[in-house]
Protein backbone atom coordinates (compact mmCIF):
# COMPACT_ATOMS: atom_id res chain seq x y z
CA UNK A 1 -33.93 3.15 19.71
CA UNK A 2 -32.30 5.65 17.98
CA UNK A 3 -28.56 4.63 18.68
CA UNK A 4 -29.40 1.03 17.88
CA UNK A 5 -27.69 -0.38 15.11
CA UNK A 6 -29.90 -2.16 12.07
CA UNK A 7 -27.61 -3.94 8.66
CA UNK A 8 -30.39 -4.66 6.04
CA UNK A 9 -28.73 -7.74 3.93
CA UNK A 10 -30.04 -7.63 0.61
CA UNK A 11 -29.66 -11.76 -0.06
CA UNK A 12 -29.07 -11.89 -4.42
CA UNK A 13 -29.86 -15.46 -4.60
CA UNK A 14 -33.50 -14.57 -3.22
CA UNK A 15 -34.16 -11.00 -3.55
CA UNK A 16 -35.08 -11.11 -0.02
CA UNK A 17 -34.09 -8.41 2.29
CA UNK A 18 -32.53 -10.02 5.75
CA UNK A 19 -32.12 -7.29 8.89
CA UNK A 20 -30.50 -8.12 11.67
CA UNK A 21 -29.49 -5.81 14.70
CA UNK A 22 -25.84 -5.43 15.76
CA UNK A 23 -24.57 -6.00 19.11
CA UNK A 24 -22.08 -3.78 20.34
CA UNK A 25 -18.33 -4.49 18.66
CA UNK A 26 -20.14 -7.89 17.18
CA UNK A 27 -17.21 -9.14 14.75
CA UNK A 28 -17.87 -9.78 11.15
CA UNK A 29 -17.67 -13.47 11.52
CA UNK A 30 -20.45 -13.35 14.11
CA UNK A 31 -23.02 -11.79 11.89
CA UNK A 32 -21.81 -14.17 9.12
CA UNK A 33 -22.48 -17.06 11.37
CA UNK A 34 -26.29 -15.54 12.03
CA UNK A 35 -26.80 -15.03 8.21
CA UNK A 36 -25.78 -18.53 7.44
CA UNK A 37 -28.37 -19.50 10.14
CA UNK A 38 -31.03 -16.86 8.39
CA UNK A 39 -30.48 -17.67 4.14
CA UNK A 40 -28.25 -20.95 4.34
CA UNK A 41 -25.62 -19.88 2.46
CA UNK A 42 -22.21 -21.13 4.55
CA UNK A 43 -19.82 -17.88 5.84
CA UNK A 44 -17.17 -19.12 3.60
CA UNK A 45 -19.12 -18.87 0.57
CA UNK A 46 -20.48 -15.50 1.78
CA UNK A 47 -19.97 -12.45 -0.40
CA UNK A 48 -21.06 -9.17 1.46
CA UNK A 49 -20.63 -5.99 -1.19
CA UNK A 50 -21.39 -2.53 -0.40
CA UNK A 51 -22.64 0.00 -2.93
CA UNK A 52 -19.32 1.14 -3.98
CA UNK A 53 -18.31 -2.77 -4.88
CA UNK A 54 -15.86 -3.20 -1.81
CA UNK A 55 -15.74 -6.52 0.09
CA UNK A 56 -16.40 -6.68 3.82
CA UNK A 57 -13.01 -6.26 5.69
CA UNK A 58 -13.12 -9.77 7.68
CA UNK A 59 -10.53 -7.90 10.09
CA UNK A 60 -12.93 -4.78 11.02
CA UNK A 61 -15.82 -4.81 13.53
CA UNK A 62 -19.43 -5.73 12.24
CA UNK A 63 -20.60 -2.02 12.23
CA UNK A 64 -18.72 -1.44 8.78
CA UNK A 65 -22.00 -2.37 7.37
CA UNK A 66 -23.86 0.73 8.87
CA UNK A 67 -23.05 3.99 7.11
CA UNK A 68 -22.52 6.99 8.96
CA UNK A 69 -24.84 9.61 9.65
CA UNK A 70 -28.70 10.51 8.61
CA UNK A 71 -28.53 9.47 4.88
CA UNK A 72 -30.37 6.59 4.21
CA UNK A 73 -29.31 5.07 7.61
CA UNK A 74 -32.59 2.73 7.75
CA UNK A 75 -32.32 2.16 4.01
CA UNK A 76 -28.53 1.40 2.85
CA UNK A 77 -28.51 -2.24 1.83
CA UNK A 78 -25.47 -4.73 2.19
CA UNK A 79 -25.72 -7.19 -0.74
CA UNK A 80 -24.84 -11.09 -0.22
CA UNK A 81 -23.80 -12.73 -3.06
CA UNK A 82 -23.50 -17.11 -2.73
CA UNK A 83 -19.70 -17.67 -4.49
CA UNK A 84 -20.43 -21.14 -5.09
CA UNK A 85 -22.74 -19.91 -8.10
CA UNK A 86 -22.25 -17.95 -10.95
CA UNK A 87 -25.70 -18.43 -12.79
CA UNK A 88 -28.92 -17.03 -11.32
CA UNK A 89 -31.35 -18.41 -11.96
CA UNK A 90 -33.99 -15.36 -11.45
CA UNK A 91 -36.55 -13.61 -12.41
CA UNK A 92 -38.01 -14.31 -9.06
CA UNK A 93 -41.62 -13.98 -7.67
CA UNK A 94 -43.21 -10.67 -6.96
CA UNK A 95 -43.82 -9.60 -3.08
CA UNK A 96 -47.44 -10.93 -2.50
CA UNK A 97 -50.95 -9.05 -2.80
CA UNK A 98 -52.00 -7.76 0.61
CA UNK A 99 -55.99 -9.28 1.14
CA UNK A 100 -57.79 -6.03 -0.14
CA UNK A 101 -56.01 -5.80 -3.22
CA UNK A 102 -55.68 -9.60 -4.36
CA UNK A 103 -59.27 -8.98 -4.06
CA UNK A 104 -59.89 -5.72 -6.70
CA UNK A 105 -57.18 -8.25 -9.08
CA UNK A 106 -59.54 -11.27 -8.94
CA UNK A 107 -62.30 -9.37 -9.97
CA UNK A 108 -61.60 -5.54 -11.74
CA UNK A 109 -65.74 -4.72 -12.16
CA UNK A 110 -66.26 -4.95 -8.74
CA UNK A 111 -68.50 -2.23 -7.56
CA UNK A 112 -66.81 -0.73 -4.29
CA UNK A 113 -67.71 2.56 -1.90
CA UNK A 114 -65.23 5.45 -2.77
CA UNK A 115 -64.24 5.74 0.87
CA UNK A 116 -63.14 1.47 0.69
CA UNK A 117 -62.07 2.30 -2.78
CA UNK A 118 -59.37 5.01 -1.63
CA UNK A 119 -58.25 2.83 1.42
CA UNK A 120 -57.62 -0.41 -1.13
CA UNK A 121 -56.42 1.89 -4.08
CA UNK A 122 -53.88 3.56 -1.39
CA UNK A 123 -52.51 -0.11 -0.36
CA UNK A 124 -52.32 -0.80 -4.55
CA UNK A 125 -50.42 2.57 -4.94
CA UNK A 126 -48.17 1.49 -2.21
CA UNK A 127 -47.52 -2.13 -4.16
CA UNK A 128 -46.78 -0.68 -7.69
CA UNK A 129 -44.02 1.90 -5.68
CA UNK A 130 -42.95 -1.37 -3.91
CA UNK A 131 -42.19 -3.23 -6.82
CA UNK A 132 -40.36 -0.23 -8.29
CA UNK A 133 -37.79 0.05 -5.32
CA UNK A 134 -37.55 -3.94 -5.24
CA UNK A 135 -36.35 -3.81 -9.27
CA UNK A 136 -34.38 -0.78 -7.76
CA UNK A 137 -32.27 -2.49 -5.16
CA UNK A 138 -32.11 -5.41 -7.14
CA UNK A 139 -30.46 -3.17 -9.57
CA UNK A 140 -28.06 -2.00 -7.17
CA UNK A 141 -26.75 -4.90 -6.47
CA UNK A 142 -25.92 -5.95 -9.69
CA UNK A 143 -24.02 -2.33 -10.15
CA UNK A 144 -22.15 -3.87 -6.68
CA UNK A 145 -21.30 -6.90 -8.66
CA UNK A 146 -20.30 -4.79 -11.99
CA UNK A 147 -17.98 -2.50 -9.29
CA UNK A 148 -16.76 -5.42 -8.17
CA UNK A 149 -15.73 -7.01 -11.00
CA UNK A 150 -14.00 -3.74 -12.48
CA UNK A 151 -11.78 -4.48 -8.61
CA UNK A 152 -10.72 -7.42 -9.89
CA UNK A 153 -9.99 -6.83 -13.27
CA UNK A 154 -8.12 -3.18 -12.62
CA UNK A 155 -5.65 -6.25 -10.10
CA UNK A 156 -5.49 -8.74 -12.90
CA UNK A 157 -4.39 -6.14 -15.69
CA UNK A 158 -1.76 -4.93 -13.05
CA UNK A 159 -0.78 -8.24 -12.57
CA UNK A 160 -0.75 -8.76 -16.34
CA UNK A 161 1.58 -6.02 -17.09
CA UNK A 162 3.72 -7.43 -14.20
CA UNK A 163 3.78 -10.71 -16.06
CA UNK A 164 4.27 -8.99 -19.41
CA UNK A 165 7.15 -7.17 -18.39
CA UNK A 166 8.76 -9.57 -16.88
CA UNK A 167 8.94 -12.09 -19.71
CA UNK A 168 10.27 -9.31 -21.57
CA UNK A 169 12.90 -8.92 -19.71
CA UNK A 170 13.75 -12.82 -19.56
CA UNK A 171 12.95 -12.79 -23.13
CA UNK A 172 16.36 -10.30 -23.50
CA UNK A 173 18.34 -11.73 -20.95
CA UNK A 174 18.03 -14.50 -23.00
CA UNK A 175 18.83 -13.46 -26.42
CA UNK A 176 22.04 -11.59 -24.88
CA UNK A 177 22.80 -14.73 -22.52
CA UNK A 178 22.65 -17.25 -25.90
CA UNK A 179 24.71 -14.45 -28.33
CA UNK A 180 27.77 -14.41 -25.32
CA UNK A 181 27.89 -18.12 -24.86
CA UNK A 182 28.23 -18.77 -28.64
CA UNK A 183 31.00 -15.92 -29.21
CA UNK A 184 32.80 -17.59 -25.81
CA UNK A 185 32.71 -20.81 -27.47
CA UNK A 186 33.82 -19.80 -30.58
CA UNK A 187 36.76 -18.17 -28.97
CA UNK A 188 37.23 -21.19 -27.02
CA UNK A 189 37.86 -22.94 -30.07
CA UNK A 190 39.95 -20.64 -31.51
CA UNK A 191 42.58 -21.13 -28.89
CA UNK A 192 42.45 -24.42 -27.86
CA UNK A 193 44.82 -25.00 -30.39
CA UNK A 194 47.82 -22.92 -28.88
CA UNK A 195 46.02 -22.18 -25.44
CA UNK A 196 44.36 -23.32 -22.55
CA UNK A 197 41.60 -25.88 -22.64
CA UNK A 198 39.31 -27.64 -20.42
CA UNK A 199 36.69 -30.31 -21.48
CA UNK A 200 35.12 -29.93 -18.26
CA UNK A 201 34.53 -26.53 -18.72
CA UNK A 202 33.29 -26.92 -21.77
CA UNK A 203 30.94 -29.45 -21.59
CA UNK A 204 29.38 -26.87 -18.38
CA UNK A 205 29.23 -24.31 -21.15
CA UNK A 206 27.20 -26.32 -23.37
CA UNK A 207 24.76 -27.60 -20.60
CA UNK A 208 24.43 -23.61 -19.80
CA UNK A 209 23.17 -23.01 -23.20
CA UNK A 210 20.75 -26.15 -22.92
CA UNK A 211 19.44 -25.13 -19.88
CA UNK A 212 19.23 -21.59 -21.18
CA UNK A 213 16.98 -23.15 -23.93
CA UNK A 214 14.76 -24.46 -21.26
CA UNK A 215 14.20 -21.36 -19.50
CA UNK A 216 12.70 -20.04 -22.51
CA UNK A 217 9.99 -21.58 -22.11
CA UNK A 218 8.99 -19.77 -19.13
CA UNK A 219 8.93 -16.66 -21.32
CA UNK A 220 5.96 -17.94 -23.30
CA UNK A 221 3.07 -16.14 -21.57
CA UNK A 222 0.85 -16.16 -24.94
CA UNK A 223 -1.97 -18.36 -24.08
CA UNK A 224 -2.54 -16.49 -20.87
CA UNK A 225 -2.35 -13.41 -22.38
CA UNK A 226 -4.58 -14.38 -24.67
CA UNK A 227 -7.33 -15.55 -22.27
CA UNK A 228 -6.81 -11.86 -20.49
CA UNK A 229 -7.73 -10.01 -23.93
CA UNK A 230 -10.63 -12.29 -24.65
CA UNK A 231 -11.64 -11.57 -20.58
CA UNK A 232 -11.14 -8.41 -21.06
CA UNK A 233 -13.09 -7.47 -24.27
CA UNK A 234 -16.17 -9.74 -22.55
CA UNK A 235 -16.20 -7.40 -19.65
CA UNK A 236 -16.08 -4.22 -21.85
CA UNK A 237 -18.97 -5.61 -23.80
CA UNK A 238 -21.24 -6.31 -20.76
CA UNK A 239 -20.32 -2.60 -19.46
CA UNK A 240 -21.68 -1.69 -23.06
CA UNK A 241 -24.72 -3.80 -22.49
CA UNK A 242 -27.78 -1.92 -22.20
CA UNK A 243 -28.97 -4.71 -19.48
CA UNK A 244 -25.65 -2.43 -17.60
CA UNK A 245 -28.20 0.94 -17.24
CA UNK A 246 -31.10 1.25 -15.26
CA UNK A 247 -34.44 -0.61 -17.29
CA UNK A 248 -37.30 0.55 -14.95
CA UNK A 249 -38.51 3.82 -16.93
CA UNK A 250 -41.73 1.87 -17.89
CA UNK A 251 -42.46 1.03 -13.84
CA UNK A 252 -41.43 4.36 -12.98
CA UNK A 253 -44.19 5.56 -15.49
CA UNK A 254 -47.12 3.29 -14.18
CA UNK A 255 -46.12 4.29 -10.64
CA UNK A 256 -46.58 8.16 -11.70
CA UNK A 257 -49.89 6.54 -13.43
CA UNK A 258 -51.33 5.03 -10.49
CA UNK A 259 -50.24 8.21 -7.98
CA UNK A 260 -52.22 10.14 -10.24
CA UNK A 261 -54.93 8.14 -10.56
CA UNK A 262 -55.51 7.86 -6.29
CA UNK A 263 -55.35 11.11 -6.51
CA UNK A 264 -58.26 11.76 -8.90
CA UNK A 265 -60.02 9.63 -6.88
CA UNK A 266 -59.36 10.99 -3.78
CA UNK A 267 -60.89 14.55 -4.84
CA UNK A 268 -64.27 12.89 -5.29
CA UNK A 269 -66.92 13.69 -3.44
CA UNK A 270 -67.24 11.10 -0.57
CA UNK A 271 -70.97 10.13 -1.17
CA UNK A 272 -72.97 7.12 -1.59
CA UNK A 273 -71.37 6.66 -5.10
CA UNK A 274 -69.81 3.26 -6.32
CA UNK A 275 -66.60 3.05 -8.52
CA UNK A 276 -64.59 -0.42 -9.94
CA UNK A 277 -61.05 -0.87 -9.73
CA UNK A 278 -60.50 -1.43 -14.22
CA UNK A 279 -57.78 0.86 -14.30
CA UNK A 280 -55.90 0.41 -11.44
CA UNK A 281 -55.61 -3.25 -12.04
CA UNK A 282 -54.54 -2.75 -15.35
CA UNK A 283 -51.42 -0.33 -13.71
CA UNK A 284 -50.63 -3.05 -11.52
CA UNK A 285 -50.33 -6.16 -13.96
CA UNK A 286 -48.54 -3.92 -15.98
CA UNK A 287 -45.90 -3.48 -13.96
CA UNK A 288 -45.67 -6.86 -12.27
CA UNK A 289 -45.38 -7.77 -16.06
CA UNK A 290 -42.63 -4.62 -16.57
CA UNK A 291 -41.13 -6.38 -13.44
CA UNK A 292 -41.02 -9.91 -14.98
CA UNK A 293 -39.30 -9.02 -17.72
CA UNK A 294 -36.75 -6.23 -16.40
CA UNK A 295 -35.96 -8.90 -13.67
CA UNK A 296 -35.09 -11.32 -16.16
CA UNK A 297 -32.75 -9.27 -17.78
CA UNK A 298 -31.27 -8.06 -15.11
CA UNK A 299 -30.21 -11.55 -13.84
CA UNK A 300 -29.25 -12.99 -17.12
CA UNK A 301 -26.67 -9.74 -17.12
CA UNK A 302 -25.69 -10.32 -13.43
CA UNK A 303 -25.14 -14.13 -14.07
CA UNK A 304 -22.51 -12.80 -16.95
CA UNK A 305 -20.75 -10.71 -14.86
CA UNK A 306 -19.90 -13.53 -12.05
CA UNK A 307 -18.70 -15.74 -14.87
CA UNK A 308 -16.15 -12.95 -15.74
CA UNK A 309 -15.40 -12.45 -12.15
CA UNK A 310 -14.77 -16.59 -11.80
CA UNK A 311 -12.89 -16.44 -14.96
CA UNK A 312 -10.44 -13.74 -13.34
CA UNK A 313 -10.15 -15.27 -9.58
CA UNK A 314 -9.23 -18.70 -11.84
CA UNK A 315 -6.84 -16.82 -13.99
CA UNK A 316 -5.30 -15.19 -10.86
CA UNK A 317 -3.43 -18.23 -9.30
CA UNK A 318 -2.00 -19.09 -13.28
CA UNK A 319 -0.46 -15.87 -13.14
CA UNK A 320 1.19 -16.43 -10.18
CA UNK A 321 3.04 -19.38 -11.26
CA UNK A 322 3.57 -17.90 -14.72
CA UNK A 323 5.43 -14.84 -12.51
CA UNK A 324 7.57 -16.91 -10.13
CA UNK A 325 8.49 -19.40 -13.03
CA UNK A 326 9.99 -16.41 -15.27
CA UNK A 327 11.41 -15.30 -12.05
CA UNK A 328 12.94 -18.81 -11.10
CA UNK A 329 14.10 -18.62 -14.83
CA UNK A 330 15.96 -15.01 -14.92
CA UNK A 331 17.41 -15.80 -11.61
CA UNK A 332 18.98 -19.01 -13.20
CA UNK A 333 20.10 -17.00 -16.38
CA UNK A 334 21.95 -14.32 -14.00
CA UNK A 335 23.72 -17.29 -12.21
CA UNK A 336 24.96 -18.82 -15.31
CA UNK A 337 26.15 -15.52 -16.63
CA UNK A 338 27.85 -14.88 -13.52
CA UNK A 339 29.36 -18.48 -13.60
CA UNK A 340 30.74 -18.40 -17.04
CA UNK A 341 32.40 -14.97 -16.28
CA UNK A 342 34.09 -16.27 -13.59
CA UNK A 343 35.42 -19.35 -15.17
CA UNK A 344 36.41 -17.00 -18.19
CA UNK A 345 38.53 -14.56 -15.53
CA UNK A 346 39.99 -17.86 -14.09
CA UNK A 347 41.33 -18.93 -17.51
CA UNK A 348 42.69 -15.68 -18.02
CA UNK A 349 44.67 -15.81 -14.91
CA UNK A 350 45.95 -18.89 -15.85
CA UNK A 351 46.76 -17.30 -19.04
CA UNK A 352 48.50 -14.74 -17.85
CA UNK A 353 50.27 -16.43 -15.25
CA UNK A 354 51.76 -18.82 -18.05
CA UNK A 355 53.34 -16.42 -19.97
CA UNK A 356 54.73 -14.45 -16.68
CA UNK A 357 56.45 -17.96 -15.80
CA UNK A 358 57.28 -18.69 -19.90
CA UNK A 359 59.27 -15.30 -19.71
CA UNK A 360 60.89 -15.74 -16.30
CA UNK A 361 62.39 -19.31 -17.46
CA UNK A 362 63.07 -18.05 -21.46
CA UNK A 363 65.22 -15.02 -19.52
CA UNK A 364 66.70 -17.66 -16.72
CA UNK A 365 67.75 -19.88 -19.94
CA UNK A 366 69.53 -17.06 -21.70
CA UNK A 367 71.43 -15.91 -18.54
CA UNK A 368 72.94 -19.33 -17.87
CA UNK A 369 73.89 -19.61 -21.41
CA UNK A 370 76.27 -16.31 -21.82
CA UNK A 371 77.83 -17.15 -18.23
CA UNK A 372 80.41 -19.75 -19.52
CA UNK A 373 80.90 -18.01 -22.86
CA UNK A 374 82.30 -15.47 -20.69
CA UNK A 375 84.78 -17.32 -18.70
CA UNK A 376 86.66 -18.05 -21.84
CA UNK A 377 90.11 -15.63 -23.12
CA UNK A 378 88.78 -14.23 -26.23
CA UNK A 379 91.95 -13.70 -28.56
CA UNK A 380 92.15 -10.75 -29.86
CA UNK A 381 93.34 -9.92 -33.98
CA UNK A 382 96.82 -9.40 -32.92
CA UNK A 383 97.20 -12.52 -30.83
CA UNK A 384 97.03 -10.37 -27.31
CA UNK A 385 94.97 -12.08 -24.46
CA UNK A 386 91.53 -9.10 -24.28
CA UNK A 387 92.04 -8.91 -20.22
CA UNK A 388 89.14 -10.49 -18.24
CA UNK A 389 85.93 -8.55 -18.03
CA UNK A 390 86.44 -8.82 -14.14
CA UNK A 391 89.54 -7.26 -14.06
CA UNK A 392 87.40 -4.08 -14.20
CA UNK A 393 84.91 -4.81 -11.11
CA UNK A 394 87.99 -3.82 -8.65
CA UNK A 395 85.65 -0.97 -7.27
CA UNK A 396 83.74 -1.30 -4.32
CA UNK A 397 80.79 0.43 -5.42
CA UNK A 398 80.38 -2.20 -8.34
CA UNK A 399 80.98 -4.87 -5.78
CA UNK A 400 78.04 -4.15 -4.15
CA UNK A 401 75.93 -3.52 -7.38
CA UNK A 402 76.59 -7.31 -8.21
CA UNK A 403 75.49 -8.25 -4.97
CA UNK A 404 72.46 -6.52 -5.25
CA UNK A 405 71.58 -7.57 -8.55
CA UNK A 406 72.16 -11.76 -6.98
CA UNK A 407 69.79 -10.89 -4.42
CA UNK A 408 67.55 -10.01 -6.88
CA UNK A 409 67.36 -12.67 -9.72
CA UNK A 410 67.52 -14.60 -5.67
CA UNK A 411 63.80 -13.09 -4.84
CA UNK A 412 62.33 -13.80 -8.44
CA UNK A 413 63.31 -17.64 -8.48
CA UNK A 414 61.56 -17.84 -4.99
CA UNK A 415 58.43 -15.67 -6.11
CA UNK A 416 58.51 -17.70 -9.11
CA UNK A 417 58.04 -21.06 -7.51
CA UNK A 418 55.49 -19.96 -5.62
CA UNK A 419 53.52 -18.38 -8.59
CA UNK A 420 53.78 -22.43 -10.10
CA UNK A 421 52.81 -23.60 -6.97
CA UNK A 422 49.46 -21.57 -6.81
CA UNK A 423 48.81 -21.97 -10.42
CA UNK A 424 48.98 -26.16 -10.05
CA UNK A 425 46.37 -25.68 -6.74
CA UNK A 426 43.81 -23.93 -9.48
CA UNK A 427 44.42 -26.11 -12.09
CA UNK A 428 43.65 -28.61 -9.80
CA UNK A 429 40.54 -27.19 -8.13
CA UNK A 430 38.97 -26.17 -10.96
CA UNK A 431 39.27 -30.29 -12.40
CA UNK A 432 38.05 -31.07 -9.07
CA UNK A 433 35.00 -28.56 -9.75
């Protein structure tokens, strides 16, 4: 008996306690399946909590539910909360009056032996500490819920930030993406006049900037950030609430009340003496009264904090989107930029490769145009013929320098056509483009 393994399920919905024993390795789902059977409530609408607010891991063995060691081992409660409602509608009715002491309640002024007085004032003693530790457990579940709901909220501020950041970031690609494309345009214009132009390219330009315009939108985040403040000063209000503390001081007062009043009772003289049960009825409406109305706040409060918690899983999957749309939007930014720089490196090739072949032919020009000026007799002041300027290339040495330099001007004309021929394929891919 001792090894066996008892959960106690604490069902929210009812404030009825479930127990169930656990076979050996039993999987989670299999004791979800017997407490749909048990309350009603379907597995995937099944919320099991422990104290500290931590779901059930669906992946770990039933026994999770069970804490280790002595402590509380026949007493630690798992709470099930039904996440197809967020209102409950408590307070909900007190355990029932055992026979003897729904029989002292209908009539107070009863006149009772003090040995049957002790036995039914023992069994009302033992209801007034009963409905303490049900308000008590009750209690504990809603801190669950409150533990809980602190979980989710720590997850949807990280996410916030995440989403936050983010659109700052987009938010300055942006502004540096729109301040580049204008200056490149403006430039553009400035040398179309004596440079290179494209209307292709440009008309790609302006569509960048339009699309650019577009992506801004995915940096507006406001109205979600928005509902996240609002969320998030609701859920520091409720921890504020007083409803958030413990309420039972007045039950924990009528229990000390009635202890002490079995116990007068119990140090009198067992003899043929009579007694009624006034006072100890009076303790126990009282605090299925105290009950009533500590139950009722209670599960107003709880109700509260699963609308917050609904609000946040709702809120979860629009953050998502919000995320990958400013990602899909920076990614489209950083393509563009990277697009545009490109195109702007390709035009300065071109550039560049103009004026190489504007120099090449300007030099080519003047060399053909001195040749025949030099085949000509200059006459000289006196009438002498100036002797040709070949006259002095008799050397050997300069016959090879002349022959070098051929071979030469030879290699440029053929690196130059091929320099044309390249710069016609670009041209012509980048139209095609």
């Amino acid at each position: 008996v001792l090894f066996l393994q008892i959960v106690h399920i604490l069902n929210m919905t009812s404030a009825k306690i479930v127990s169930f024993l656990l076979h050996p390795e039993e999987s989670l789902h299999s004791l979800q399946n017997r407490i749909e059977s048990e309350t009603g409530i379907s597995t995937g609408n099944q919320e099991l909590l422990l104290e500290t607010g931590i779901c059930l891991d669906p992946r770990k063995p039933a026994s999770q539910c069970v804490i280790d060691g002595v402590r509380g081992w026949d007493s630690y409660m798992v709470y099930l909360f039904d996440k197809s409602k967020t209102v409950y509608d408590g307070p909900f009715a007190s355990r029932s009056l055992s026979d003897c002491v729904n029989y002292i309640v209908q009539d107070s002024k009863i006149q009772l032996p003090i040995p049957q007085l002790r036995k039914v004032w023992a069994e009302a003693v033992h209801y007034v500490i009963g409905l303490k530790e049900d308000y008590s457990r009750l209690f504990q579940g809603q801190r669950a819920a409150m533990l809980s709901l602190l979980r989710y909220n720590a997850n949807l501020i990280k996410m916030k930030n995440n989403m936050v950041s983010a659109s700052q970031q987009l938010k300055a690609k942006l502004e540096f993406f729109h301040q580049s494309i204008r200056l490149d345009l403006e430039r553009y214009s400035d040398q179309m006049a004596y440079g290179i132009s494209s209307e292709k390219m440009l008309k790609a330009w302006k569509e960048m900037e339009e699309k650019a315009s577009q992506c801004a939108q995915a940096e507006d985040i406001g109205y979600l950030d928005e509902q996240i403040m609002a969320l998030h000063t609701e859920i520091v209000e409720l921890q504020k609430s007083p409803y958030a503390r413990r309420q039972g001081e007045v039950m924990e007062s009528l229990e000390q009340r009635a202890i002490d009043l079995y116990k007068q009772l119990k140090t009198r003289p067992p003899d043929h003496a009579y007694s009624d049960s006034t006072d100890m009825v009076k303790i126990i409406v009282q605090t299925v009264q105290s009950q009533d109305r500590v139950l009722k706040e209670l599960f107003g409060h709880l109700s509260k904090l699963l609308g917050c918690k609904q609000k946040i899983i709702d809120l979860l999957p629009e953050i998502e989107v919000a995320l990958n749309n400013i990602k899909e939007a920076d990614n489209s930014v950083m393509q563009m930029q990277g697009k545009r720089q490109r195109e702007i490196w390709h035009l300065l090739k071109i550039a560049c490769t103009q004026s190489s072949s504007r120099s090449l032919v300007s030099s080519s020009l003047e060399g053909t145009a001195s040749t025949p000026a030099a085949t000509w007799l200059p006459q000289s002041s006196s009438g002498n013929t100036v002797p040709h300027p070949l006259s002095s290339l008799a050397a050997p040495e300069d016959g090879e320098n002349f022959a070098d330099v051929i071979q030469e001007n030879v290699n440029y004309l053929e690196l130059f056509s091929s320099v044309l021929q390249e710069v016609r394929q670009e041209q012509n891919s980048m139209m095609v483009s």
